[in-house]
N, C-alpha and C. Protein backbone atom coordinates (compact mmCIF):
# COMPACT_ATOMS: atom_id res chain seq x y z
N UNK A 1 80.10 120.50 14.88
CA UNK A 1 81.27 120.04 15.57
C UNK A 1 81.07 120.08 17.08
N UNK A 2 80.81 121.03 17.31
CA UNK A 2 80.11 121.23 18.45
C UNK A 2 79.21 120.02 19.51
N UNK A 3 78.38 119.54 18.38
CA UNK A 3 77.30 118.87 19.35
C UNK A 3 78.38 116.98 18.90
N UNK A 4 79.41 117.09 18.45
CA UNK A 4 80.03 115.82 18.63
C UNK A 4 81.12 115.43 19.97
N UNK A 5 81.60 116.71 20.22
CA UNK A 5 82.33 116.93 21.56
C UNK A 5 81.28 117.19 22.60
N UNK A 6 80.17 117.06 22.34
CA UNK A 6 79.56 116.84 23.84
C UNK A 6 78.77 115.39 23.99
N UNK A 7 78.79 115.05 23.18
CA UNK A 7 78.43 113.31 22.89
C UNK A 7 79.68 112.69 23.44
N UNK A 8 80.68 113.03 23.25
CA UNK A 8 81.82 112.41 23.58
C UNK A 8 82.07 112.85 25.03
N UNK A 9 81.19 114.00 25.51
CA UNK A 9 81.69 114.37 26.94
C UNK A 9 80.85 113.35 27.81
N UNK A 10 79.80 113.24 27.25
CA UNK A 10 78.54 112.62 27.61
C UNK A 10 79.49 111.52 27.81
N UNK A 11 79.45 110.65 26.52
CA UNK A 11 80.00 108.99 26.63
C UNK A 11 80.92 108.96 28.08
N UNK A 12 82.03 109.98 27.93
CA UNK A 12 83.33 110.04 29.08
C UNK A 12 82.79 109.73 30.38
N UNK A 13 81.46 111.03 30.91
CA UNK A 13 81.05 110.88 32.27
C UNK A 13 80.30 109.49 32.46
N UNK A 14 79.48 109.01 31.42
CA UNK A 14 79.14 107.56 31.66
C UNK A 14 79.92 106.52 31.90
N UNK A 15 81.03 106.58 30.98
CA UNK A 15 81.95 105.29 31.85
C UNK A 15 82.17 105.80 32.80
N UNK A 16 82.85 107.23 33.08
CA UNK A 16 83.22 107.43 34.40
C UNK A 16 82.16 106.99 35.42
N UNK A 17 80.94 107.22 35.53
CA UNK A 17 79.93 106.66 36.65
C UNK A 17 79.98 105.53 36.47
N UNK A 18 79.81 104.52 35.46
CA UNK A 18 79.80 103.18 35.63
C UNK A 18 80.98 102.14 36.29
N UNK A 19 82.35 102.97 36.30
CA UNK A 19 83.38 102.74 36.55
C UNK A 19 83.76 103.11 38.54
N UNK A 20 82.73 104.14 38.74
CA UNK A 20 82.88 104.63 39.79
C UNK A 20 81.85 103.65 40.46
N UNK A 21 80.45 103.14 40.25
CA UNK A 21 80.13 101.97 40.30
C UNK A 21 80.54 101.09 40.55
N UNK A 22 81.18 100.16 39.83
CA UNK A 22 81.74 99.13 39.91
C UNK A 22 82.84 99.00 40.83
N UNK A 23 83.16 100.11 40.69
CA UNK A 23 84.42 100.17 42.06
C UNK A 23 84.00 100.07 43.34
N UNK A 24 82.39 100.94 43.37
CA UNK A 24 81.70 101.29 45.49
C UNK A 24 81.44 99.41 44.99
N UNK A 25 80.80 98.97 44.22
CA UNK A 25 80.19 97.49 43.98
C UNK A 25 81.73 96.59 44.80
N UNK A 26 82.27 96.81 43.64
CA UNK A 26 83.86 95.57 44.44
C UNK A 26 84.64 96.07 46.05
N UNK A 27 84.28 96.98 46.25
CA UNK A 27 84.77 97.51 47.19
C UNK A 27 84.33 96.89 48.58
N UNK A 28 82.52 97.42 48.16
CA UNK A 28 81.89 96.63 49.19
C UNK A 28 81.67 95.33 49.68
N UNK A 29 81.69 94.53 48.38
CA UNK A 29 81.64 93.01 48.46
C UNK A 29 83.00 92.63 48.78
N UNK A 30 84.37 92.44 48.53
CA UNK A 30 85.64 92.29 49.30
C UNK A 30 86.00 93.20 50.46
N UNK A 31 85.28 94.12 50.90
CA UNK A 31 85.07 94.70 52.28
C UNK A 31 84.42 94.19 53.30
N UNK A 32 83.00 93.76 52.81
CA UNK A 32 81.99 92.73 53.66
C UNK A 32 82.68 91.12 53.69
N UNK A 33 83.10 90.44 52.78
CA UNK A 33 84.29 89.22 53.06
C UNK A 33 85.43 89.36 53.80
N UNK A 34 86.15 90.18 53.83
CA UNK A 34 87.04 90.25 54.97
C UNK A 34 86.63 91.03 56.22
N UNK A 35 85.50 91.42 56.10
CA UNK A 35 85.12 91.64 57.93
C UNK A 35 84.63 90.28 58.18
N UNK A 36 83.58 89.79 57.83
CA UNK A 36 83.28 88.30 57.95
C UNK A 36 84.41 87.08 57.74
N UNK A 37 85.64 87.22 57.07
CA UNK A 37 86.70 86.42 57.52
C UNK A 37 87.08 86.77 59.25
N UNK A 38 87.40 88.10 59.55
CA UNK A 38 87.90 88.87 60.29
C UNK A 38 86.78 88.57 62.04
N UNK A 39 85.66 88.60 61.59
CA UNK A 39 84.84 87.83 62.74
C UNK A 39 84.65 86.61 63.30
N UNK A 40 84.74 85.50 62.10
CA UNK A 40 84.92 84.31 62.27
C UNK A 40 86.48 83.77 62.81
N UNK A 41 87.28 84.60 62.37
CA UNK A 41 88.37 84.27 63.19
C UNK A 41 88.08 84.44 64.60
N UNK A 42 87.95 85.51 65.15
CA UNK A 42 87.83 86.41 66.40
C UNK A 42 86.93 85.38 67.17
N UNK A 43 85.62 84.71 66.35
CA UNK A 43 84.89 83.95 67.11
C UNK A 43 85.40 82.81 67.56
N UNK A 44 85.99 82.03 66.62
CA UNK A 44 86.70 80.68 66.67
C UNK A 44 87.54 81.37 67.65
N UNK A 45 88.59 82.04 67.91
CA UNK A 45 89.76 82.23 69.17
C UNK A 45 89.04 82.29 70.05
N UNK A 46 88.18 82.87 70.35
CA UNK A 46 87.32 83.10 71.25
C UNK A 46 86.23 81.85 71.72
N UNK A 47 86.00 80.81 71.00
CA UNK A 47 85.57 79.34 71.23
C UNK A 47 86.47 78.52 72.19
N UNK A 48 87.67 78.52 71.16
CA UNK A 48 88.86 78.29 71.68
C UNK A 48 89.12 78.40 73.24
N UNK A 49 89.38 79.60 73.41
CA UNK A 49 89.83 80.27 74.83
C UNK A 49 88.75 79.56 75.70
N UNK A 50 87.19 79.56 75.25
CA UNK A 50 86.09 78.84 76.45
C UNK A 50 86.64 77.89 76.40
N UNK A 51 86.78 76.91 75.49
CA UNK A 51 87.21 74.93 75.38
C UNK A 51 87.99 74.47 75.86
N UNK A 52 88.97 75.36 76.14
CA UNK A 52 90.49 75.27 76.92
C UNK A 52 90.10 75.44 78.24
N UNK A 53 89.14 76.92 78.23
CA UNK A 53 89.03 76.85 80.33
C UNK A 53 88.47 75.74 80.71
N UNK A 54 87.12 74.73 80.15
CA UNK A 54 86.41 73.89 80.21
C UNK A 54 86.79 72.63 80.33
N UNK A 55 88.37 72.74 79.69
CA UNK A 55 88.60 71.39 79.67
C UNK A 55 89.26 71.02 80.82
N UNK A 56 90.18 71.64 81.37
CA UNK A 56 91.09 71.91 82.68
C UNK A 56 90.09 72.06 83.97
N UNK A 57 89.68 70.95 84.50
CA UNK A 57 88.55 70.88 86.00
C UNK A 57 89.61 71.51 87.12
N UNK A 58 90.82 71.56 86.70
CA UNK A 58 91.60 71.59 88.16
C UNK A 58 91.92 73.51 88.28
N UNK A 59 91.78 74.26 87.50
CA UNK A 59 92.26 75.70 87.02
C UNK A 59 91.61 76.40 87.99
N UNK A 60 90.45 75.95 88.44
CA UNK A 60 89.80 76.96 89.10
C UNK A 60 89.19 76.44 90.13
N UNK A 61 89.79 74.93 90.55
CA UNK A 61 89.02 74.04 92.03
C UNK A 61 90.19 74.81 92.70
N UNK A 62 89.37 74.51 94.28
CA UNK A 62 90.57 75.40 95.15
C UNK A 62 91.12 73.80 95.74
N UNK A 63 92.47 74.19 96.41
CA UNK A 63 92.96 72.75 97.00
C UNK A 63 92.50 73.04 98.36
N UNK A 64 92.25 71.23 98.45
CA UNK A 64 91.70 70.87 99.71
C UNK A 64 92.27 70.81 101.11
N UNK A 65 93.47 70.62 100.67
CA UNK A 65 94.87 70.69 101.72
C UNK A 65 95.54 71.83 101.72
N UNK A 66 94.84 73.18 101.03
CA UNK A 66 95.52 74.28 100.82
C UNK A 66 96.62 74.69 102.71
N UNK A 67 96.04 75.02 103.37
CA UNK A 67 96.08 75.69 104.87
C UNK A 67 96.31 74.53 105.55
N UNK A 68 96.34 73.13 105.54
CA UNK A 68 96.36 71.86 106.41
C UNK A 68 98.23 71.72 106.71
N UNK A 69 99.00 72.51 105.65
CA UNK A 69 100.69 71.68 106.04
C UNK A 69 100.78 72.49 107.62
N UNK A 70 101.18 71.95 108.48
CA UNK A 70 101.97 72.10 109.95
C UNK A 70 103.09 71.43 109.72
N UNK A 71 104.45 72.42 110.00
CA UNK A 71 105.56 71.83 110.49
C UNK A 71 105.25 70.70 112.00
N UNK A 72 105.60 69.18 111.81
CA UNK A 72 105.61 68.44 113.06
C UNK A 72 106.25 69.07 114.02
N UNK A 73 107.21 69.10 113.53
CA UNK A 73 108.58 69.14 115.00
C UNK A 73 108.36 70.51 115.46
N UNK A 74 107.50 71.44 115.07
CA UNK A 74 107.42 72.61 115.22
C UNK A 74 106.04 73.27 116.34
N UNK A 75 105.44 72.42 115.97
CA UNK A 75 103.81 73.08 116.33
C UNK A 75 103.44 72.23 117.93
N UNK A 76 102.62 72.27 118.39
CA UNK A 76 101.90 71.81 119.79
C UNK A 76 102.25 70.30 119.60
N UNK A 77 101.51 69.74 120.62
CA UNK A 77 101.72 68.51 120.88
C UNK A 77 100.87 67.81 120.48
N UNK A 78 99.66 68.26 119.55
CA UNK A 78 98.42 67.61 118.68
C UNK A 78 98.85 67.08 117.61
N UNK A 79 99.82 67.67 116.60
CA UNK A 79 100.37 67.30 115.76
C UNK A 79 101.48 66.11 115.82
N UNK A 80 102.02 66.36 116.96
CA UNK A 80 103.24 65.69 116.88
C UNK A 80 103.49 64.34 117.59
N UNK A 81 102.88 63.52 117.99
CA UNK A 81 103.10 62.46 118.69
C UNK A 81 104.08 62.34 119.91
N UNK A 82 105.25 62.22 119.50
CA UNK A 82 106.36 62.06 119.99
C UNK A 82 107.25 63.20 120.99
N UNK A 83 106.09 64.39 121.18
CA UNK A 83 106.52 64.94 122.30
C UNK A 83 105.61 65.11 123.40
């Protein structure tokens, strides 16, 4: 009787390892797919964000007339003609 309850203990811990198996197995493979969903997102936003600065020439030209406005009626007589 004896040596049938340890056949049966036996059988128990084998599924148990095969079960504990299969679990690190699925774990890792739907762990490694959603980091690799999880990167490819991150990369694409990150494509994104360059394509957008790239597309806009004017975002980062400086203006040419930045410092050029003079009030007329205000400033010397270089500006203003009429005095």
């Amino acid at each position: 009787m004896n040596h049938e309850y340890e056949e049966g203990a036996i059988n128990m811990w084998v599924i148990v390892a095969v079960a504990i198996v299969i679990g690190l197995g699925g774990g890792y493979y739907f762990g490694y797919s959603k980091g690799q969903s999880d990167l490819l997102a991150a990369q694409k936003e990150a494509a994104q964000a360059e394509i957008a600065q790239k597309a806009n020439p004017f975002e980062t030209a400086a203006n040419p007339v930045g410092g050029a406005y003079t009030n007329p009626f205000e400033s010397g007589g270089a500006v203003n003609p009429f005095r």
